[in-house]
C-alpha atoms as a PDB file:
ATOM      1  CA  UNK A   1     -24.431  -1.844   8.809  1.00  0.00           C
ATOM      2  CA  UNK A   2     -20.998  -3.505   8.994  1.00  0.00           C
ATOM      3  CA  UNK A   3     -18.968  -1.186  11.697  1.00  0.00           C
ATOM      4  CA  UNK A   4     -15.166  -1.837  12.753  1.00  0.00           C
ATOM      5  CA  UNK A   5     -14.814  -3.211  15.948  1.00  0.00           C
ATOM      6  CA  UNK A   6     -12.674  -1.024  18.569  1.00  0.00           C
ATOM      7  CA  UNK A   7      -9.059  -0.481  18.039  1.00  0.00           C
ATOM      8  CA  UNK A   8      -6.439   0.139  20.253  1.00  0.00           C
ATOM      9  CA  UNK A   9      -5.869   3.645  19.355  1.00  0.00           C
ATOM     10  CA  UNK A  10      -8.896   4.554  21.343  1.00  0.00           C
ATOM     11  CA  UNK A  11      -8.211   8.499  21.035  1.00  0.00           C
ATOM     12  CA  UNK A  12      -9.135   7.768  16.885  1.00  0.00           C
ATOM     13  CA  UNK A  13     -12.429   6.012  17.267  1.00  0.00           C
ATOM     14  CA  UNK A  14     -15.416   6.629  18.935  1.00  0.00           C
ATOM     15  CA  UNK A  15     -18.606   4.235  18.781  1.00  0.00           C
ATOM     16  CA  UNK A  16     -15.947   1.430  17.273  1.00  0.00           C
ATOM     17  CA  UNK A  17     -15.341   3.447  14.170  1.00  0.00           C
ATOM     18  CA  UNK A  18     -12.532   4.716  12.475  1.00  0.00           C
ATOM     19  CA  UNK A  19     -12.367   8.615  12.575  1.00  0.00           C
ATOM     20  CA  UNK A  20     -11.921   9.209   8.831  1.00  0.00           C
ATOM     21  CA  UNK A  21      -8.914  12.197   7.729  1.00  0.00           C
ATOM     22  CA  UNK A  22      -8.037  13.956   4.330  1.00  0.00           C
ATOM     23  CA  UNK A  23      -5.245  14.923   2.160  1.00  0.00           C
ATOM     24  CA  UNK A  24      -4.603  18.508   1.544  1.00  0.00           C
ATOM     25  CA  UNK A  25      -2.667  21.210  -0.118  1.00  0.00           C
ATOM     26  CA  UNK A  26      -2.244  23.891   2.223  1.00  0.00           C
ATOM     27  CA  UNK A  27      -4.373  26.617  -0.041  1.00  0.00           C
ATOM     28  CA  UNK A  28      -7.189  24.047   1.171  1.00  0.00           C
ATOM     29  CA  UNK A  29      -6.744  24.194   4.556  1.00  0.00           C
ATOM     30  CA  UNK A  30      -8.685  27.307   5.706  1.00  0.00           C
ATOM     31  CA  UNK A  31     -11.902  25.896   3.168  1.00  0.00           C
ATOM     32  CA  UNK A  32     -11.934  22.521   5.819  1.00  0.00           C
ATOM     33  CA  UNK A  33     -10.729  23.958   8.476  1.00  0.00           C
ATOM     34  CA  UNK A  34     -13.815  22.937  10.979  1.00  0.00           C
ATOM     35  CA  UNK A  35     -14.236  19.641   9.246  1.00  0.00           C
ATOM     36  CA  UNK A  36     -10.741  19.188  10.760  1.00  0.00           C
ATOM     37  CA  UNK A  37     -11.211  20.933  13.741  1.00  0.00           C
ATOM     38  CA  UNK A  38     -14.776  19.585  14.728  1.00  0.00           C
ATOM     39  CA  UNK A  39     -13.536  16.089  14.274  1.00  0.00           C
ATOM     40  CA  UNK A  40      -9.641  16.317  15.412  1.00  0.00           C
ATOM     41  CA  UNK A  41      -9.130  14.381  12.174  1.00  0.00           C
ATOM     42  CA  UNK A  42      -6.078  12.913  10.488  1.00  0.00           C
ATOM     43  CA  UNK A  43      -4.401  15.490   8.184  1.00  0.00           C
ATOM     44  CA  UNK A  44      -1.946  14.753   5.560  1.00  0.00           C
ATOM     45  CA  UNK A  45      -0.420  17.982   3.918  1.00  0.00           C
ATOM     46  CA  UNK A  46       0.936  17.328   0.393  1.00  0.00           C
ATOM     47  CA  UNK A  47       2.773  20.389  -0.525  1.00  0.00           C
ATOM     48  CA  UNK A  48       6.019  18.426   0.037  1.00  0.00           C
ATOM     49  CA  UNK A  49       5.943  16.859  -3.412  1.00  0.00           C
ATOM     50  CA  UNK A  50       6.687  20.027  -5.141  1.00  0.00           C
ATOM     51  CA  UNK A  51       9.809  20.764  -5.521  1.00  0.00           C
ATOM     52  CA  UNK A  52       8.864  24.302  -5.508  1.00  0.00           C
ATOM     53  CA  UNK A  53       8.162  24.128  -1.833  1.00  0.00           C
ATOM     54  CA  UNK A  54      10.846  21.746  -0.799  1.00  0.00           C
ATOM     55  CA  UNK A  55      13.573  24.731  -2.259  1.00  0.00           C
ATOM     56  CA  UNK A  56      11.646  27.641  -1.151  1.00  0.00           C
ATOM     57  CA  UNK A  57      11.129  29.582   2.163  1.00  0.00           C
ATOM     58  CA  UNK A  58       8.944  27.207   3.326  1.00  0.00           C
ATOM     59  CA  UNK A  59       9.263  27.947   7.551  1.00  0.00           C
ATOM     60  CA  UNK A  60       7.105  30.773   7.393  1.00  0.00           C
ATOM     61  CA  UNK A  61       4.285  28.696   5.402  1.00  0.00           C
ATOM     62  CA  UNK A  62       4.343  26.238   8.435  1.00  0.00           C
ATOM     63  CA  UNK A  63       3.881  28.774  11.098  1.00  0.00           C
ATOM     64  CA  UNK A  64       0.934  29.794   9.720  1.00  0.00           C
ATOM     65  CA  UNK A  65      -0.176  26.535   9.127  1.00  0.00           C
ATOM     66  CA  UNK A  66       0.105  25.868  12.921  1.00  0.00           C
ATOM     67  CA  UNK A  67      -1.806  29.434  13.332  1.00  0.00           C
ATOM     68  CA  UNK A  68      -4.664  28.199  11.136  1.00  0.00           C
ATOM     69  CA  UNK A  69      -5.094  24.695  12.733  1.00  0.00           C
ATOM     70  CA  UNK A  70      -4.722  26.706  16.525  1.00  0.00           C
ATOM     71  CA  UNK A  71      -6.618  24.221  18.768  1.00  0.00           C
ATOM     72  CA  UNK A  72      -6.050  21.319  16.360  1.00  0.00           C
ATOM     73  CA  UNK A  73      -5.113  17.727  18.514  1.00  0.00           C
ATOM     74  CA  UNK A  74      -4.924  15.458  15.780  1.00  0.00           C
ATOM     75  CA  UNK A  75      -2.348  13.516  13.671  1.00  0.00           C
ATOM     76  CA  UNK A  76      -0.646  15.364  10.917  1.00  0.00           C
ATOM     77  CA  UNK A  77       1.454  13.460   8.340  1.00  0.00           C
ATOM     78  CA  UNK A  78       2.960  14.654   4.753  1.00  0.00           C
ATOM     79  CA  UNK A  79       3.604  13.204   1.226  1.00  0.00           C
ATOM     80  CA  UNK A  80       6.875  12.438   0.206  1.00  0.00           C
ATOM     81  CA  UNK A  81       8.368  13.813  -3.572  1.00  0.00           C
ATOM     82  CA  UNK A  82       7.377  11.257  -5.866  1.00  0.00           C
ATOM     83  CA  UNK A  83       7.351  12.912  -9.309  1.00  0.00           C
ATOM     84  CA  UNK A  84      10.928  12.105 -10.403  1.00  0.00           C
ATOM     85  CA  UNK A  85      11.838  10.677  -7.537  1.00  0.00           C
ATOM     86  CA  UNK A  86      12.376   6.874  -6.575  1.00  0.00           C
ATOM     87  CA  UNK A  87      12.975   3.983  -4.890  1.00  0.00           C
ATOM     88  CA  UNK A  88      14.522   2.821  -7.981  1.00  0.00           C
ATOM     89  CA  UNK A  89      17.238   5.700  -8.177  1.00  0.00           C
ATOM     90  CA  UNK A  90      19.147   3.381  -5.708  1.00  0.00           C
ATOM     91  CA  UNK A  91      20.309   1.366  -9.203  1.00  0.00           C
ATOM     92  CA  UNK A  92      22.451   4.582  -9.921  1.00  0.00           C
ATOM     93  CA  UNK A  93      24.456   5.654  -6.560  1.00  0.00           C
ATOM     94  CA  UNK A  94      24.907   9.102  -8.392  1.00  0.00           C
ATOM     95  CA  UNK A  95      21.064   9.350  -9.238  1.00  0.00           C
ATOM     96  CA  UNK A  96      20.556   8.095  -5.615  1.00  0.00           C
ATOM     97  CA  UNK A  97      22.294  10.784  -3.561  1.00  0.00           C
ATOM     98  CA  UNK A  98      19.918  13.670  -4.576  1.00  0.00           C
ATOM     99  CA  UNK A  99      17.086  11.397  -3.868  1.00  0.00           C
ATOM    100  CA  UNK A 100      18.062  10.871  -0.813  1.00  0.00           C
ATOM    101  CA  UNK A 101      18.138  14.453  -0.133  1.00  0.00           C
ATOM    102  CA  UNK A 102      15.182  15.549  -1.586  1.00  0.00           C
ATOM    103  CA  UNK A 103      13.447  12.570   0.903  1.00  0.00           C
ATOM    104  CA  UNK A 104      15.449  14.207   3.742  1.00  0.00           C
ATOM    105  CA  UNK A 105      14.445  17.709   2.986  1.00  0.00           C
ATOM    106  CA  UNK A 106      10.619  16.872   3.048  1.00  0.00           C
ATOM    107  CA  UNK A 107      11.939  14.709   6.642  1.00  0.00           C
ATOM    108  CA  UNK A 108      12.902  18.250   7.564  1.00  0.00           C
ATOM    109  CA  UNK A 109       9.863  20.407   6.743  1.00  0.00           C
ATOM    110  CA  UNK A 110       7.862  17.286   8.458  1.00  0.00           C
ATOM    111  CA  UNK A 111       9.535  17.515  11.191  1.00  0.00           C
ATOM    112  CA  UNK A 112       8.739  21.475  11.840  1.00  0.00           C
ATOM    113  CA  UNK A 113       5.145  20.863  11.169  1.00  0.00           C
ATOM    114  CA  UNK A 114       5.154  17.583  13.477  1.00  0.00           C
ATOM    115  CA  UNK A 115       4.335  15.210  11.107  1.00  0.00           C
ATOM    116  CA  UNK A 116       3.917  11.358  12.326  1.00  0.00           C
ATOM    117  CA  UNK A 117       4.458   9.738   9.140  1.00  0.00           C
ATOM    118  CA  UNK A 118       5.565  10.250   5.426  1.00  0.00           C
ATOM    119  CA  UNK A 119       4.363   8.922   2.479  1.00  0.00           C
ATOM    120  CA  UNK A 120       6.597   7.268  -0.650  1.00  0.00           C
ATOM    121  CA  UNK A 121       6.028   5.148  -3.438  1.00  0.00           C
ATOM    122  CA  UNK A 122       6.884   2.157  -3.971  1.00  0.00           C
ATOM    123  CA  UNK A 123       9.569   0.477  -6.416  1.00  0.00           C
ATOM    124  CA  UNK A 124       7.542  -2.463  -7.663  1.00  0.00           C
ATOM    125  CA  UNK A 125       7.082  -0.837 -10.729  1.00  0.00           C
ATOM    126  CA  UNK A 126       6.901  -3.262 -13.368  1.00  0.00           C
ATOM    127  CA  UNK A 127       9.358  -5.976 -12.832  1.00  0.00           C
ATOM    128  CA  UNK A 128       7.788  -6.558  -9.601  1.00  0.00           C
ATOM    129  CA  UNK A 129       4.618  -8.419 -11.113  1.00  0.00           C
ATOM    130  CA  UNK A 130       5.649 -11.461 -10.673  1.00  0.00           C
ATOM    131  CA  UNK A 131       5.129 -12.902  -7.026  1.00  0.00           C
ATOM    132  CA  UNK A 132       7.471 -15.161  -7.202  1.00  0.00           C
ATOM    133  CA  UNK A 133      10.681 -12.538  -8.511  1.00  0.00           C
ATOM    134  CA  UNK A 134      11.277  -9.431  -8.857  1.00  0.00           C
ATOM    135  CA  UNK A 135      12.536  -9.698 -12.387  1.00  0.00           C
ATOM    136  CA  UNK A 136      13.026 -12.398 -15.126  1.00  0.00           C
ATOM    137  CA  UNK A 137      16.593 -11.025 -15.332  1.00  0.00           C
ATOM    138  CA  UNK A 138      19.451 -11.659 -13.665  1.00  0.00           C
ATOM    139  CA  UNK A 139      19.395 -10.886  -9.400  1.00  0.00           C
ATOM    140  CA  UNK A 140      22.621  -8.708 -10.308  1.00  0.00           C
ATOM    141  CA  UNK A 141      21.080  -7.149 -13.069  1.00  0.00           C
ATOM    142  CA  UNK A 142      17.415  -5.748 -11.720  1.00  0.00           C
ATOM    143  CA  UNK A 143      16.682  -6.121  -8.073  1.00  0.00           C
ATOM    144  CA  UNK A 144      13.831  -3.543  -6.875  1.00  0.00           C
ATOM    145  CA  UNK A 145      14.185  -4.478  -3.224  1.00  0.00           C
ATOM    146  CA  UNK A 146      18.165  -3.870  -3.408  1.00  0.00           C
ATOM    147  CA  UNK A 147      17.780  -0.726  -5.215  1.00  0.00           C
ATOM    148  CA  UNK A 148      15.143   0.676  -2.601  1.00  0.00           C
ATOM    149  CA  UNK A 149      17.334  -0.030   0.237  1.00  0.00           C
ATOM    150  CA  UNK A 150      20.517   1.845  -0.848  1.00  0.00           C
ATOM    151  CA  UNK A 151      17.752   4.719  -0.360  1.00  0.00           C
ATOM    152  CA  UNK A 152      15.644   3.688   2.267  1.00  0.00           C
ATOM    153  CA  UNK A 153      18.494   2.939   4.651  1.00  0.00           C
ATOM    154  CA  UNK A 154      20.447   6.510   5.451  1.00  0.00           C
ATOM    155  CA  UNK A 155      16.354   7.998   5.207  1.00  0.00           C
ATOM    156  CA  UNK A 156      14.883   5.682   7.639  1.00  0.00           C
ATOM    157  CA  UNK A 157      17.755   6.602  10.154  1.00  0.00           C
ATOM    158  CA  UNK A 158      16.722   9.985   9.790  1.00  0.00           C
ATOM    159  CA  UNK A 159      12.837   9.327  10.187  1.00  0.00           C
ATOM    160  CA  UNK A 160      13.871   7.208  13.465  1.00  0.00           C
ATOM    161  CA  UNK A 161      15.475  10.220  14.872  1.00  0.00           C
ATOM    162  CA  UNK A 162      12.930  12.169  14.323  1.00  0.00           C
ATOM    163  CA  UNK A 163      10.192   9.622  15.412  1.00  0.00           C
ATOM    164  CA  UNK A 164       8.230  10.071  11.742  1.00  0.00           C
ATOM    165  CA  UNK A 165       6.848   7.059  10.105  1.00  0.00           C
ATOM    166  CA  UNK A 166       7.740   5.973   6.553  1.00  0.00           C
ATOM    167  CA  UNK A 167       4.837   4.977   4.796  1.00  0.00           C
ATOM    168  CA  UNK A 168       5.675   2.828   1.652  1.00  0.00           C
ATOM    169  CA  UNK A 169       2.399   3.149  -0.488  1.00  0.00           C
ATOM    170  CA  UNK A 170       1.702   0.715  -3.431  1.00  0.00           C
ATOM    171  CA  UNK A 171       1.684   1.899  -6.925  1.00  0.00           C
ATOM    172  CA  UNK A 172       1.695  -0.281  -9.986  1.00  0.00           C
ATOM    173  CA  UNK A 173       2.206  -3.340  -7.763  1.00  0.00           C
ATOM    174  CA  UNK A 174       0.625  -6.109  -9.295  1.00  0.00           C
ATOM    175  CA  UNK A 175       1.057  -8.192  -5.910  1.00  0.00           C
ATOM    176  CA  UNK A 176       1.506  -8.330  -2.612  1.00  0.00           C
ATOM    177  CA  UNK A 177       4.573  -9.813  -1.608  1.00  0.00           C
ATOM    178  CA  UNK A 178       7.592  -7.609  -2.574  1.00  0.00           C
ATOM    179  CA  UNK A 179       6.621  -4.651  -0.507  1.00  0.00           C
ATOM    180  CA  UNK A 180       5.384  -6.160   2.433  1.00  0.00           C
ATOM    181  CA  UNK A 181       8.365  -8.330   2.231  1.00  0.00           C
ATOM    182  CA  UNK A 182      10.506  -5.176   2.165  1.00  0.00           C
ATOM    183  CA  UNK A 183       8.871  -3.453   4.705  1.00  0.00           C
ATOM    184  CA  UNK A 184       8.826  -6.765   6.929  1.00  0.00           C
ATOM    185  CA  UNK A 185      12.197  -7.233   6.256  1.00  0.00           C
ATOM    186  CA  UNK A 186      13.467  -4.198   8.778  1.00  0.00           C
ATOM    187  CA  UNK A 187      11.464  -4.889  11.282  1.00  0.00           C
ATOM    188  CA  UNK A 188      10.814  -1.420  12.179  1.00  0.00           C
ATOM    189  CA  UNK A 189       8.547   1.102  13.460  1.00  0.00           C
ATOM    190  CA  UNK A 190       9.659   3.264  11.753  1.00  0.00           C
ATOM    191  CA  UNK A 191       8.799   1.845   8.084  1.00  0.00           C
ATOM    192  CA  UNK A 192       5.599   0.271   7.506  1.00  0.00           C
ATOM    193  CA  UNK A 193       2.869  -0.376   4.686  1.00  0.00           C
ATOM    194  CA  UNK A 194       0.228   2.383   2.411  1.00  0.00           C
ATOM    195  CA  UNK A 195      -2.416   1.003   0.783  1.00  0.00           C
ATOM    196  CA  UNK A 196      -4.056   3.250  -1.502  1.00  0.00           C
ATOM    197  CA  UNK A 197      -7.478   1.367  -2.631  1.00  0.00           C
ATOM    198  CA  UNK A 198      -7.826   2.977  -5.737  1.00  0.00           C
ATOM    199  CA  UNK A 199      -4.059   2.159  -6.723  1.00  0.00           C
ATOM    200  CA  UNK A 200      -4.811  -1.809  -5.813  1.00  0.00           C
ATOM    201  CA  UNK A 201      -8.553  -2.256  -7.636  1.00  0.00           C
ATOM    202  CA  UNK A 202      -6.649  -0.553 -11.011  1.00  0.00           C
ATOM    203  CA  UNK A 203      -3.922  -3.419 -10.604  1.00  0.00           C
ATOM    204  CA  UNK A 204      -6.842  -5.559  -9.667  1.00  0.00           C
ATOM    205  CA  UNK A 205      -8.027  -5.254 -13.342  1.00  0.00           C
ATOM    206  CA  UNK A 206      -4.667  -6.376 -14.646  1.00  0.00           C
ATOM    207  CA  UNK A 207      -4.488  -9.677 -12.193  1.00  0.00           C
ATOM    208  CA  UNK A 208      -3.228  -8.865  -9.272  1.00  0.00           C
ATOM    209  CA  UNK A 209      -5.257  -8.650  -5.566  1.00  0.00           C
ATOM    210  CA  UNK A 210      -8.385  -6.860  -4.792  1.00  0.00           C
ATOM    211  CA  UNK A 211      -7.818  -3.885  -2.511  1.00  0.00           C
ATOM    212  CA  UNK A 212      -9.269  -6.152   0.692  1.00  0.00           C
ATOM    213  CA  UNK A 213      -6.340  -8.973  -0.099  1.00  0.00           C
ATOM    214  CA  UNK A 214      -3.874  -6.229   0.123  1.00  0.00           C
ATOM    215  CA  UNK A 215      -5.214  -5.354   3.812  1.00  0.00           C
ATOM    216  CA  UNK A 216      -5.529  -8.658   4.599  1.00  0.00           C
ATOM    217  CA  UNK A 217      -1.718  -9.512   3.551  1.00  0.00           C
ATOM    218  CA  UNK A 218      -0.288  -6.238   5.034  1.00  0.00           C
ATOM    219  CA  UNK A 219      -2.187  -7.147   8.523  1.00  0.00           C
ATOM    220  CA  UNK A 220      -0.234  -5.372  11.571  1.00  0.00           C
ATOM    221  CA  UNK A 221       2.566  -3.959   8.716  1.00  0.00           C
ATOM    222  CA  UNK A 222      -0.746  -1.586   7.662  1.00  0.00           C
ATOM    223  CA  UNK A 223       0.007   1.889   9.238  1.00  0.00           C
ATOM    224  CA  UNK A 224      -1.812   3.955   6.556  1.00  0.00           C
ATOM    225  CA  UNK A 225      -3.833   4.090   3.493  1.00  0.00           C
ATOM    226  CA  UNK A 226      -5.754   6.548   0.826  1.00  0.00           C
ATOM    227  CA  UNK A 227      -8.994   6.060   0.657  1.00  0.00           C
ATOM    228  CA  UNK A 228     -10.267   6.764  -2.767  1.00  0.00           C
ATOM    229  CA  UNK A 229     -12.575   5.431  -5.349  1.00  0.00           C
ATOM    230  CA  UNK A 230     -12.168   4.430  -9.003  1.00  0.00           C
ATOM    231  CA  UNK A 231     -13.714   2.542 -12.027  1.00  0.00           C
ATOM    232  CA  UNK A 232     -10.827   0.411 -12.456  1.00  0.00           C
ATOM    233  CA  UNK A 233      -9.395   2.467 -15.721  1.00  0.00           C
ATOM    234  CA  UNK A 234      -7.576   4.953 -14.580  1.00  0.00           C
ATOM    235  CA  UNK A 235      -5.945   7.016 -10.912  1.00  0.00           C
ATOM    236  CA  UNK A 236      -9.457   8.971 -10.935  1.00  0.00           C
ATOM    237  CA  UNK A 237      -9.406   9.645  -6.894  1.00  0.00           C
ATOM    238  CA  UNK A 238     -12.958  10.066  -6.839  1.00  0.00           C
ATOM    239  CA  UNK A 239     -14.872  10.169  -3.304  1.00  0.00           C
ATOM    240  CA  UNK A 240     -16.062   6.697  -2.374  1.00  0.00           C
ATOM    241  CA  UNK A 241     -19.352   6.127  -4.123  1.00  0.00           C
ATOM    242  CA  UNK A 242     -18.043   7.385  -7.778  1.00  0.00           C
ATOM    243  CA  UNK A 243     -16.455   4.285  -8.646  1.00  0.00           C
ATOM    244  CA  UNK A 244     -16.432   0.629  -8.394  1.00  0.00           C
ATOM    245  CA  UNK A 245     -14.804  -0.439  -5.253  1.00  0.00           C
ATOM    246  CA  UNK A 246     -15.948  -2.986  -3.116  1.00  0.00           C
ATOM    247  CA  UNK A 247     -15.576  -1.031   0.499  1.00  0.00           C
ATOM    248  CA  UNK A 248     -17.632  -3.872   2.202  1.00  0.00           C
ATOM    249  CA  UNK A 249     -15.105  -6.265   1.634  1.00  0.00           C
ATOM    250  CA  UNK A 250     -11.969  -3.489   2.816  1.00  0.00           C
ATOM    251  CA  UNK A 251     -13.650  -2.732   5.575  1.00  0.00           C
ATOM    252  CA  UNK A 252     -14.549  -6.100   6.448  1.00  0.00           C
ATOM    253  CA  UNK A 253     -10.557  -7.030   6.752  1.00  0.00           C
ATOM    254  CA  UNK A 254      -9.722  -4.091   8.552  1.00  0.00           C
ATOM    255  CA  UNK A 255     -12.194  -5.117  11.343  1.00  0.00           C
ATOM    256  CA  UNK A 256     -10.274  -8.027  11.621  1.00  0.00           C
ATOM    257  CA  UNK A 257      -6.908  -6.047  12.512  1.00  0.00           C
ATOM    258  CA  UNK A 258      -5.647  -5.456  15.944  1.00  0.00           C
ATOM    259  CA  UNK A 259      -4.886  -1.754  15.007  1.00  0.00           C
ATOM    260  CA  UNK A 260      -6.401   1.486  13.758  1.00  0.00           C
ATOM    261  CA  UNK A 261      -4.413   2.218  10.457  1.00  0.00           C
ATOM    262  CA  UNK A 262      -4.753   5.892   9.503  1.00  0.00           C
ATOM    263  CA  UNK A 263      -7.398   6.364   6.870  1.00  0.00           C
ATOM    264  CA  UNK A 264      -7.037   9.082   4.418  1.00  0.00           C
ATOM    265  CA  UNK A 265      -9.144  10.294   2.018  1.00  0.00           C
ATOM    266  CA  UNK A 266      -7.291  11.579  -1.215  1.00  0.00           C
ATOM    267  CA  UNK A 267      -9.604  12.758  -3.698  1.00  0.00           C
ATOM    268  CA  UNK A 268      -8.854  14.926  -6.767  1.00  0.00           C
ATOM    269  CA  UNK A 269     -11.591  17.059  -5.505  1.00  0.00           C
ATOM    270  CA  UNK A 270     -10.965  18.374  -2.356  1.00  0.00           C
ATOM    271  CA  UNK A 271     -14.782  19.610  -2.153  1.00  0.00           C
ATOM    272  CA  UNK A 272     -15.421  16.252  -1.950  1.00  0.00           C
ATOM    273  CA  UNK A 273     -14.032  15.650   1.135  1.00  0.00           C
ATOM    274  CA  UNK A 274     -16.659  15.871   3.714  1.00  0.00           C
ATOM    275  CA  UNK A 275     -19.143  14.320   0.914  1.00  0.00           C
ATOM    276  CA  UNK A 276     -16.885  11.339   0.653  1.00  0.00           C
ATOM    277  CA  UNK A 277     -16.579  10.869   4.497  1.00  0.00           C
ATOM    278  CA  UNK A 278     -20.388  11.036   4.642  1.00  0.00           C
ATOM    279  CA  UNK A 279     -21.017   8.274   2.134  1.00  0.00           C
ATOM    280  CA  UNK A 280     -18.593   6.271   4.088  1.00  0.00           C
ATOM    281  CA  UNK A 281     -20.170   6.989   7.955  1.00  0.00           C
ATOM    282  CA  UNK A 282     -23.498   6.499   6.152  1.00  0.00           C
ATOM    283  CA  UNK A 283     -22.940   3.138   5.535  1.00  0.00           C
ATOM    284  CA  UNK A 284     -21.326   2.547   9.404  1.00  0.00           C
ATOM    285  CA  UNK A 285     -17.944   2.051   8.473  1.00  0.00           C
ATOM    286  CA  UNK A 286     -16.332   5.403   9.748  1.00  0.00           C
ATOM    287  CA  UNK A 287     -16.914   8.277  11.930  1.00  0.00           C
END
């Protein structure tokens, strides 16, 4: 079986393997608790995209977060607000300006759990099919890329201060090129690519790259991605096996990289966790 070579984040791989994590709500936590704990493994805590939690008392919810994971040595990262919340708000400086905050605000709650890295979504939305424009209309008219930096700009000076990662995940991005351009264009830690594989083999059905391409084209700009599976119709975040996705060929590419990027399984089921791992370390691609 095909079985990544080593990395150079040695503490995340043993045997030459990729040590496989999850995505959580909090409520889960205590149900894979020694899944985590057993394995040290990658934890991304998605509570921050309600705005429920980002305006309520939420410092007492972290400590015992931190009590439940006591002993816990691995890498914790969050989602960013993404219902209602956009790249594209930086069109509308008055739209913009409680993005921004709400961005900042899950920056905060990040940084009191000690999270490496936040997630956000990117602004290729629609216009951003084309790989050769961003839009048919006019540059002064409909620019994604300018519209995400009037956003990305005061958050990513935040996220260097506090040493956290912005992860820029595809969506509906029917290509490659804008967001890694993006990304590329800063030239910073600090902001890097997401790939979530069931987000690319849906836009895969509709012309644009297979979820491999995309690893292959984000190369060292890959910090992170969501490992889920899908039949190509719809977001289904199945465990990998469900669907239809070709994880030969993904985790072909990512042997080629010089780097471990985070993997993160983000099912719809969190039952499914440890099932989805297994199919996956089965087959001699993770640990």
């Amino acid at each position: 079986m095909l079985a990544c070579k080593m990395f150079a984040r040695g503490d995340f791989m043993e045997s030459g393997k990729i040590k496989i994590g999850g995505a959580l709500m909090i409520k889960s936590l205590a149900e894979h608790k020694d899944w985590i704990l057993e394995g040290q493994r990658d934890i991304e805590l998605q509570d921050t995209v309600m705005p429920k939690f980002l305006d309520s008392d939420w410092k007492p919810t972290i400590h015992a977060v931190k009590d439940t994971l006591h002993g816990y040595t691995g890498r914790i990262g969050i989602h960013g607000p993404f219902i209602g919340v956009s790249l594209i708000a930086g069109f509308d400086p008055k739209i913009a300006e409680p993005v921004i905050a709400r961005y900042l605000k899950a920056l905060e709650i990040g940084t009191e759990l000690g999270a490496e890295y936040m997630v956000i979504h990117s602004p290729f939305i629609g216009f951003g099919a084309s790989p050769f424009s961003d839009s048919p209309l006019p540059k002064d008219s409909f620019n994604e890329s300018a519209f995400a930096r009037a956003i990305l700009e005061p958050v990513l000076v935040e996220a260097e201060k506090q040493k956290c990662i912005i992860v820029v995940e595809n969506i509906q991005d029917n290509n490659t090129v804008h967001l890694c351009t993006l990304v590329r264009s800063y030239n910073s830690e600090y902001l890097k690519v997401s790939i979530d594989v069931g987000h690319a083999f849906i836009t895969h059905q509709h012309g644009g790259p297979t979820p491999d391409q995309w690893v292959r084209d984000a190369g060292p700009l890959l910090e992170h991605m969501h490992i889920q599976d899908s039949d190509g119709q719809t977001d289904r975040h199945w465990a990998p096996g469900f669907g239809s996705v070709n994880w030969n060929a993904i985790f072909e590419e990512l042997e080629n990289l010089k780097h471990a990027p985070r993997l993160i399984l983000e099912l719809r089921k969190h039952a499914d966790l440890e099932r989805g791992a297994k199919f996956l370390a089965d087959r001699g691609y993770v640990q």
